[in-house]
PDB file of N, CA and C in Angstrom:
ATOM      1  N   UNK A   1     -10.328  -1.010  -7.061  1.00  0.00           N
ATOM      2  CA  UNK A   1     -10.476   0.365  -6.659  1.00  0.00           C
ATOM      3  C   UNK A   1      -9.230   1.133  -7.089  1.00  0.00           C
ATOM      4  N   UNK A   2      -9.348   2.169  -7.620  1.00  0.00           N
ATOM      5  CA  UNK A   2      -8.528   3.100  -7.769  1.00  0.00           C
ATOM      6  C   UNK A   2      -7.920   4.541  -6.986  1.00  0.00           C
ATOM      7  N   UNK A   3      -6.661   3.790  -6.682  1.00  0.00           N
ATOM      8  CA  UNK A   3      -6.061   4.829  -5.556  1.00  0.00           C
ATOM      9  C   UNK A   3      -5.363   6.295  -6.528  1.00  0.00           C
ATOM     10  N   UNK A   4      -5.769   7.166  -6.590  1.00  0.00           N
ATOM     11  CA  UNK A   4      -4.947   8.110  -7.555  1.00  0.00           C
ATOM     12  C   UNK A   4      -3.932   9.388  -6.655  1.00  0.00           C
ATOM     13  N   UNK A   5      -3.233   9.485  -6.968  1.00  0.00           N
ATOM     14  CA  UNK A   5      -2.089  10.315  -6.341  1.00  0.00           C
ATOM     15  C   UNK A   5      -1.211  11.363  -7.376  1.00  0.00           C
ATOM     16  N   UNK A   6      -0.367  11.818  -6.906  1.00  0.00           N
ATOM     17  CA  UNK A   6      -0.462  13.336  -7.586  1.00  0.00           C
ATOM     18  C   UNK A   6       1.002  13.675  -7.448  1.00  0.00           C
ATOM     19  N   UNK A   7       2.121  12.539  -6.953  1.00  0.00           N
ATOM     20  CA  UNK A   7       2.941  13.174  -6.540  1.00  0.00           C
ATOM     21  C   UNK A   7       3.630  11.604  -7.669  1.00  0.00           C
ATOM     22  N   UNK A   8       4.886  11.477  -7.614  1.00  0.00           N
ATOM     23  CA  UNK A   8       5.470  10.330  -8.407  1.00  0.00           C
ATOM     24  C   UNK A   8       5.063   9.212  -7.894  1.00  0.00           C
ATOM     25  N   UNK A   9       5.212   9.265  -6.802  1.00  0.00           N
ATOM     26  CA  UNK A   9       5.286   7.829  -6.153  1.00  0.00           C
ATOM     27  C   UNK A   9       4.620   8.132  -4.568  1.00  0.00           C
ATOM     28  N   UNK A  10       4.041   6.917  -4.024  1.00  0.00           N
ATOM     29  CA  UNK A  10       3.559   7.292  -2.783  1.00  0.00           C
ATOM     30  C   UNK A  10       4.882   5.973  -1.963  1.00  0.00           C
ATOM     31  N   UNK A  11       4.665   5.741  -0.603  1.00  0.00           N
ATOM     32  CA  UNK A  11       5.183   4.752   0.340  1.00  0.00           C
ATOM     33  C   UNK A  11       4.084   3.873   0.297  1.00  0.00           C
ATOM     34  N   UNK A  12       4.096   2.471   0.942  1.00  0.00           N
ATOM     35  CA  UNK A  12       3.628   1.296   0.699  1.00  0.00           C
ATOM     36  C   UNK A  12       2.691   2.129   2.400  1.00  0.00           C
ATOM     37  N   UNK A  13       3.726   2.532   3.126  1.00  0.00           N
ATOM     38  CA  UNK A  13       2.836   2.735   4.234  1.00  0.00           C
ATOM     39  C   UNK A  13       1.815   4.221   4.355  1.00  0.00           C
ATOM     40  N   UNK A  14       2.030   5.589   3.242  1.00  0.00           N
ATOM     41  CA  UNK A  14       1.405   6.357   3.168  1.00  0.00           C
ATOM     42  C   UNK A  14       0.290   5.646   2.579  1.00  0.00           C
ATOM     43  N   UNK A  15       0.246   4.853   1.888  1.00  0.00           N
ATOM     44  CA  UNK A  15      -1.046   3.751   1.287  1.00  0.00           C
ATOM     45  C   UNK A  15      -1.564   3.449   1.672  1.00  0.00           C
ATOM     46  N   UNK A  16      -1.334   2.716   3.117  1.00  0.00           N
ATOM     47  CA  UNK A  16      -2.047   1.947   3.854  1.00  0.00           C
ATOM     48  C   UNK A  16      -3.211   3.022   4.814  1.00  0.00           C
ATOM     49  N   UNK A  17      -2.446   4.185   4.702  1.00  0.00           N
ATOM     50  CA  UNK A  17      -2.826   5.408   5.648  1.00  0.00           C
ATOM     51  C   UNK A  17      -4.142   5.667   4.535  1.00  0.00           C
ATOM     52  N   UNK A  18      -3.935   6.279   3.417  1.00  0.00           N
ATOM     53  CA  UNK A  18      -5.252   6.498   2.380  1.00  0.00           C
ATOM     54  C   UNK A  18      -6.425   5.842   2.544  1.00  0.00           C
ATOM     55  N   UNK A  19      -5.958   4.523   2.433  1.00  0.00           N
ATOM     56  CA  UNK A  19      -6.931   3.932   2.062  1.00  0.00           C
ATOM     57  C   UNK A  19      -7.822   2.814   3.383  1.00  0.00           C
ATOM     58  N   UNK A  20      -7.157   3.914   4.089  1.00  0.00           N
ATOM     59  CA  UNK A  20      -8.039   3.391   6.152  1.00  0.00           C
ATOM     60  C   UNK A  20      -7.852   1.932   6.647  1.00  0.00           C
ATOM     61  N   UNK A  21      -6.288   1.469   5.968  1.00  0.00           N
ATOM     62  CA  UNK A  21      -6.100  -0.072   7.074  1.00  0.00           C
ATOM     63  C   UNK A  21      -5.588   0.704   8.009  1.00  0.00           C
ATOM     64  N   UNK A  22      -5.038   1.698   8.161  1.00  0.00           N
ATOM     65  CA  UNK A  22      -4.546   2.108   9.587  1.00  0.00           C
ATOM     66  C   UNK A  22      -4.507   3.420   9.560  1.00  0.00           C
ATOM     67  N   UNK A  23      -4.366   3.430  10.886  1.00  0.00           N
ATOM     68  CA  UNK A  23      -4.771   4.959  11.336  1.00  0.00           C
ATOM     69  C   UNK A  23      -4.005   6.204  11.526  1.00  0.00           C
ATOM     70  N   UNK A  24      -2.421   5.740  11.790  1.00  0.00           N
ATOM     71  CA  UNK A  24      -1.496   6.530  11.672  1.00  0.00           C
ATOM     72  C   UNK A  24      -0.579   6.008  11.153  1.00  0.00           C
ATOM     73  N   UNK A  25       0.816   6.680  10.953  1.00  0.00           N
ATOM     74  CA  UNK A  25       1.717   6.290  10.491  1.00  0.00           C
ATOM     75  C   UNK A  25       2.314   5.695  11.337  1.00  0.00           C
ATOM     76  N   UNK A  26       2.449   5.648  12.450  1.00  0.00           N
ATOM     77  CA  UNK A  26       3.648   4.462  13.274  1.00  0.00           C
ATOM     78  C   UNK A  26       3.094   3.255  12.916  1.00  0.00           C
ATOM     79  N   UNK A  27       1.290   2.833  12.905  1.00  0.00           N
ATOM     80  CA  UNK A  27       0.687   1.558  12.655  1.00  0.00           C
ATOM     81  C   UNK A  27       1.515   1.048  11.331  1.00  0.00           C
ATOM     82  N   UNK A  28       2.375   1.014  10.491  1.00  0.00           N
ATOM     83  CA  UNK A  28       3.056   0.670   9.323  1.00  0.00           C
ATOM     84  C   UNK A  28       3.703  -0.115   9.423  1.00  0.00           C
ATOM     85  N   UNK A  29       4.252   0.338  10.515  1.00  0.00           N
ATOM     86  CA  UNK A  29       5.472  -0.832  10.682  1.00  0.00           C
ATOM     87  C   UNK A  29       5.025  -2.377  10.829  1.00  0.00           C
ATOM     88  N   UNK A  30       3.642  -2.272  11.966  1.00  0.00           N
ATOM     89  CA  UNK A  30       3.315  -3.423  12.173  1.00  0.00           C
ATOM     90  C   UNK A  30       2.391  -3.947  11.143  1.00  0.00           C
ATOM     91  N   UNK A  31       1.842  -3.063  10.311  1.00  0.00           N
ATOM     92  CA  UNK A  31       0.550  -3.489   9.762  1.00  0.00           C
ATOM     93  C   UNK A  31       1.027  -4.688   8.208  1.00  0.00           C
ATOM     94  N   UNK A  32       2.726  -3.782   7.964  1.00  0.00           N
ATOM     95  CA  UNK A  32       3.414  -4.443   7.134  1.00  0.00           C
ATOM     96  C   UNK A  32       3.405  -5.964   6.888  1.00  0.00           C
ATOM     97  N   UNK A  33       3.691  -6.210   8.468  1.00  0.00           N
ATOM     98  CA  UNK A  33       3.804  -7.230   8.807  1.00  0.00           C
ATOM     99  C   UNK A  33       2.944  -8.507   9.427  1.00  0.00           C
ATOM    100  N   UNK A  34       1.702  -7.689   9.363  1.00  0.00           N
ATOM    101  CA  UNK A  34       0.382  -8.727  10.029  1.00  0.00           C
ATOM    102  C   UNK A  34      -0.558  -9.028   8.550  1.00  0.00           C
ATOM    103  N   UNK A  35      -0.425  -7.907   7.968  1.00  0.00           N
ATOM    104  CA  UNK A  35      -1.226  -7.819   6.918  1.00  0.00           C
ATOM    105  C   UNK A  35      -0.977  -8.588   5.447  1.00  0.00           C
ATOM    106  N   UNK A  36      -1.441  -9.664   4.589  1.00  0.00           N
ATOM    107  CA  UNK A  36      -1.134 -10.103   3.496  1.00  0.00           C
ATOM    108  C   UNK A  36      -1.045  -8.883   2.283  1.00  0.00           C
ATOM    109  N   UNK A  37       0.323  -8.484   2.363  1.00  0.00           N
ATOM    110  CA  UNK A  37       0.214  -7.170   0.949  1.00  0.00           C
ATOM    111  C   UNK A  37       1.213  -8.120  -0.042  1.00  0.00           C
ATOM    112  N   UNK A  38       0.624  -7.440  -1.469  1.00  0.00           N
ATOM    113  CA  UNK A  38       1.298  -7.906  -2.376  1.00  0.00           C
ATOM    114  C   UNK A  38       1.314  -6.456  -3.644  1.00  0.00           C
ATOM    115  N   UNK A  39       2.262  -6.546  -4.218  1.00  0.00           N
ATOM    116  CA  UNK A  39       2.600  -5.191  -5.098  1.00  0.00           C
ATOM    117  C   UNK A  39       2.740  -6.251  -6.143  1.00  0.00           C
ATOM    118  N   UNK A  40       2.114  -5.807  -7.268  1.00  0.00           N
ATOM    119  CA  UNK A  40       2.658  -6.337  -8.563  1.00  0.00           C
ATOM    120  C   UNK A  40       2.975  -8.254  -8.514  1.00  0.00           C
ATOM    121  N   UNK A  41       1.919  -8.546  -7.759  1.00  0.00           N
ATOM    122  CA  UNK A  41       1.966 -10.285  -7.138  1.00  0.00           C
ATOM    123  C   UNK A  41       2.695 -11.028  -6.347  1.00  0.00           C
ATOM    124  N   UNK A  42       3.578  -9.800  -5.967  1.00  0.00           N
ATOM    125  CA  UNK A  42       4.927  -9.965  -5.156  1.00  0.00           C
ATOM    126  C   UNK A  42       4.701  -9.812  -3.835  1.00  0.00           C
ATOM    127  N   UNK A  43       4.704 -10.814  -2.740  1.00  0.00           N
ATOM    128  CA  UNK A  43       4.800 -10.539  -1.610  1.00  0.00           C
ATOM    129  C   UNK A  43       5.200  -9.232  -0.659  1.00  0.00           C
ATOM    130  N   UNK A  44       4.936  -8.336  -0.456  1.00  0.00           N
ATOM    131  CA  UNK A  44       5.608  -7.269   0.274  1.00  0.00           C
ATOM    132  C   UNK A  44       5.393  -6.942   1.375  1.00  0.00           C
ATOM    133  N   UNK A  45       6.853  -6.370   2.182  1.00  0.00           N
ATOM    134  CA  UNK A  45       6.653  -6.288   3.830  1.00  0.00           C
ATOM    135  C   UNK A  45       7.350  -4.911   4.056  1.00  0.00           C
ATOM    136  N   UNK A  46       7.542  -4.150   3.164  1.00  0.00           N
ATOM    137  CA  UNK A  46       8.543  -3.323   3.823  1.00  0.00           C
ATOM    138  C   UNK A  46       7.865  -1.695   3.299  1.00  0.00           C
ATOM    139  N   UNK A  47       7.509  -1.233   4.072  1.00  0.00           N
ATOM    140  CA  UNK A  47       6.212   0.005   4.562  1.00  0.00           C
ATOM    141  C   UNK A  47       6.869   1.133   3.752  1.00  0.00           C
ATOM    142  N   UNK A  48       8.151   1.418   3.069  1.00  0.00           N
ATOM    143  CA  UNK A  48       9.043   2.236   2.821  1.00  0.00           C
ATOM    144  C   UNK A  48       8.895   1.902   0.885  1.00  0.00           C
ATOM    145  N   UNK A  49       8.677   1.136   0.829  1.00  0.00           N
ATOM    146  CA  UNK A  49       8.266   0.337  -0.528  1.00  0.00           C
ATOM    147  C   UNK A  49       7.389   1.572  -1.873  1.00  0.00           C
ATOM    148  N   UNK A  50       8.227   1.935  -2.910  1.00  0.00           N
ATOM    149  CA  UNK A  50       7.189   2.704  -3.378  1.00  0.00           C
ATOM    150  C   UNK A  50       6.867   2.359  -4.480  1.00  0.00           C
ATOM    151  N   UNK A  51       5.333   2.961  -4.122  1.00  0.00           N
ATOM    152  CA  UNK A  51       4.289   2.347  -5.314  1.00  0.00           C
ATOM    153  C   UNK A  51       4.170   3.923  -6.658  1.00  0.00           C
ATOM    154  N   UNK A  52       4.437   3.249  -7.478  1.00  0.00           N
ATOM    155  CA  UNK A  52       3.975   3.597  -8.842  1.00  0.00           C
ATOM    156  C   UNK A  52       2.703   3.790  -9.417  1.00  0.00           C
ATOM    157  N   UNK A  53       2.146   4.768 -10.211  1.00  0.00           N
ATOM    158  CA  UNK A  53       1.121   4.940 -11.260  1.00  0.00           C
ATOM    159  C   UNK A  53       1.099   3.267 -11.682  1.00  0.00           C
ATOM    160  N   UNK A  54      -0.011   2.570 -12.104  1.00  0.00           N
ATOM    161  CA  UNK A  54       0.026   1.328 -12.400  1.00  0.00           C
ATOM    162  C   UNK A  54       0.459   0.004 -11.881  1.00  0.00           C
ATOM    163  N   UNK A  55       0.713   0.497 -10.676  1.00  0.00           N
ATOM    164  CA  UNK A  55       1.149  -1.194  -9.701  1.00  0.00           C
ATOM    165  C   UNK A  55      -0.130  -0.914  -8.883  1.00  0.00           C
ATOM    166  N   UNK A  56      -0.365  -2.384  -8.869  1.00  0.00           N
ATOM    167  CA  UNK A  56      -1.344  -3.325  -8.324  1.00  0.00           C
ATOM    168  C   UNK A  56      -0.945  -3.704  -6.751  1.00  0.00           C
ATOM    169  N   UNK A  57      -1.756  -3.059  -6.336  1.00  0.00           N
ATOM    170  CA  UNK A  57      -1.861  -3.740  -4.402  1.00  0.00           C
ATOM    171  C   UNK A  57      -2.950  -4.264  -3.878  1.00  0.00           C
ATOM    172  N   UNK A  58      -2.589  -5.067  -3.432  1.00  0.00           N
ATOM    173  CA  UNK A  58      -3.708  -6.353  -2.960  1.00  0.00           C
ATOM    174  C   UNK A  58      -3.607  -6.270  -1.178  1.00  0.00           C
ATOM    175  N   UNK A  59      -4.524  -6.063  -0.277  1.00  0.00           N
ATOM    176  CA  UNK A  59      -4.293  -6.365   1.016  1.00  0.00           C
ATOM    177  C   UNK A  59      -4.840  -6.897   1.458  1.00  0.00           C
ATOM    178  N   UNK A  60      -5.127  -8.137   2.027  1.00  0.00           N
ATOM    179  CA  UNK A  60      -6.230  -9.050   1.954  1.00  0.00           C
ATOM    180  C   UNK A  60      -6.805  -9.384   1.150  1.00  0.00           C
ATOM    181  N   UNK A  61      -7.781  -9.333   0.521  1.00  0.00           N
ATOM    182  CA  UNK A  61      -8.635  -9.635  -0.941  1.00  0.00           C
ATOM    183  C   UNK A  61      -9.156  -8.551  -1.629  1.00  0.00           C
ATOM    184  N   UNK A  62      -8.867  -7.253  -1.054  1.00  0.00           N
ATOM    185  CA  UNK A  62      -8.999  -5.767  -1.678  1.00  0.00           C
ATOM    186  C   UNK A  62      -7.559  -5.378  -2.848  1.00  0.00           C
ATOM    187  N   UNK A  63      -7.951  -5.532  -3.606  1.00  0.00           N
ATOM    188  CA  UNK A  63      -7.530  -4.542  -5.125  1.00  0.00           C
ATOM    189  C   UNK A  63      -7.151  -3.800  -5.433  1.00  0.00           C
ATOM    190  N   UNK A  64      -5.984  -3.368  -5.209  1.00  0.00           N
ATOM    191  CA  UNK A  64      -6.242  -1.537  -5.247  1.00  0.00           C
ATOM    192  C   UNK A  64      -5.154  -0.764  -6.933  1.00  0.00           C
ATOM    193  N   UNK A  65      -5.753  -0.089  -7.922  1.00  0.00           N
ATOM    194  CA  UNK A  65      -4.391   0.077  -9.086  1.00  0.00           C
ATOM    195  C   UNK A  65      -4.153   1.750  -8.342  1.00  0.00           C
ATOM    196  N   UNK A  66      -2.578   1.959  -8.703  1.00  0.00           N
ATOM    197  CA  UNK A  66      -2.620   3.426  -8.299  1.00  0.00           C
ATOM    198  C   UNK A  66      -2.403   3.946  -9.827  1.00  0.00           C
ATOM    199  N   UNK A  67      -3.005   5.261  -9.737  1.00  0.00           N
ATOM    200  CA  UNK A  67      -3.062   5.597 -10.691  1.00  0.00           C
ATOM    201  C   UNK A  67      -2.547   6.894 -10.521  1.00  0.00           C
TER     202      UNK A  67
END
């Protein structure tokens, strides 16, 4: 699935907000941390994390390229 955004870069946790694992932004902190995310195949935990045009996020077995 393709997440597209408009600004340089989004947060790992404005991401999570888009694309409805959670519901607000305080949920980030924890969701970081319950949730299997990976950026670019890389394990990631830290909600502050920014994603790029062309990195790959995985959260559970969902796909996501930002574009």
């Amino acid at each position: 699935m393709e997440i597209k955004i408009t600004t340089e870069y989004i947060t790992l946790g404005q991401f999570l907000k888009i694309t409805d694992w959670i519901s607000t932004g305080g949920e980030a902190k924890f969701a970081v941390k319950m949730l299997p995310i990976t950026v670019n195949g890389e394990a990631e935990n830290r909600r502050g994390r920014k994603l790029y045009p062309h990195d790959i996020v995985t959260v559970k077995d969902h796909r996501y390229e930002v574009k």
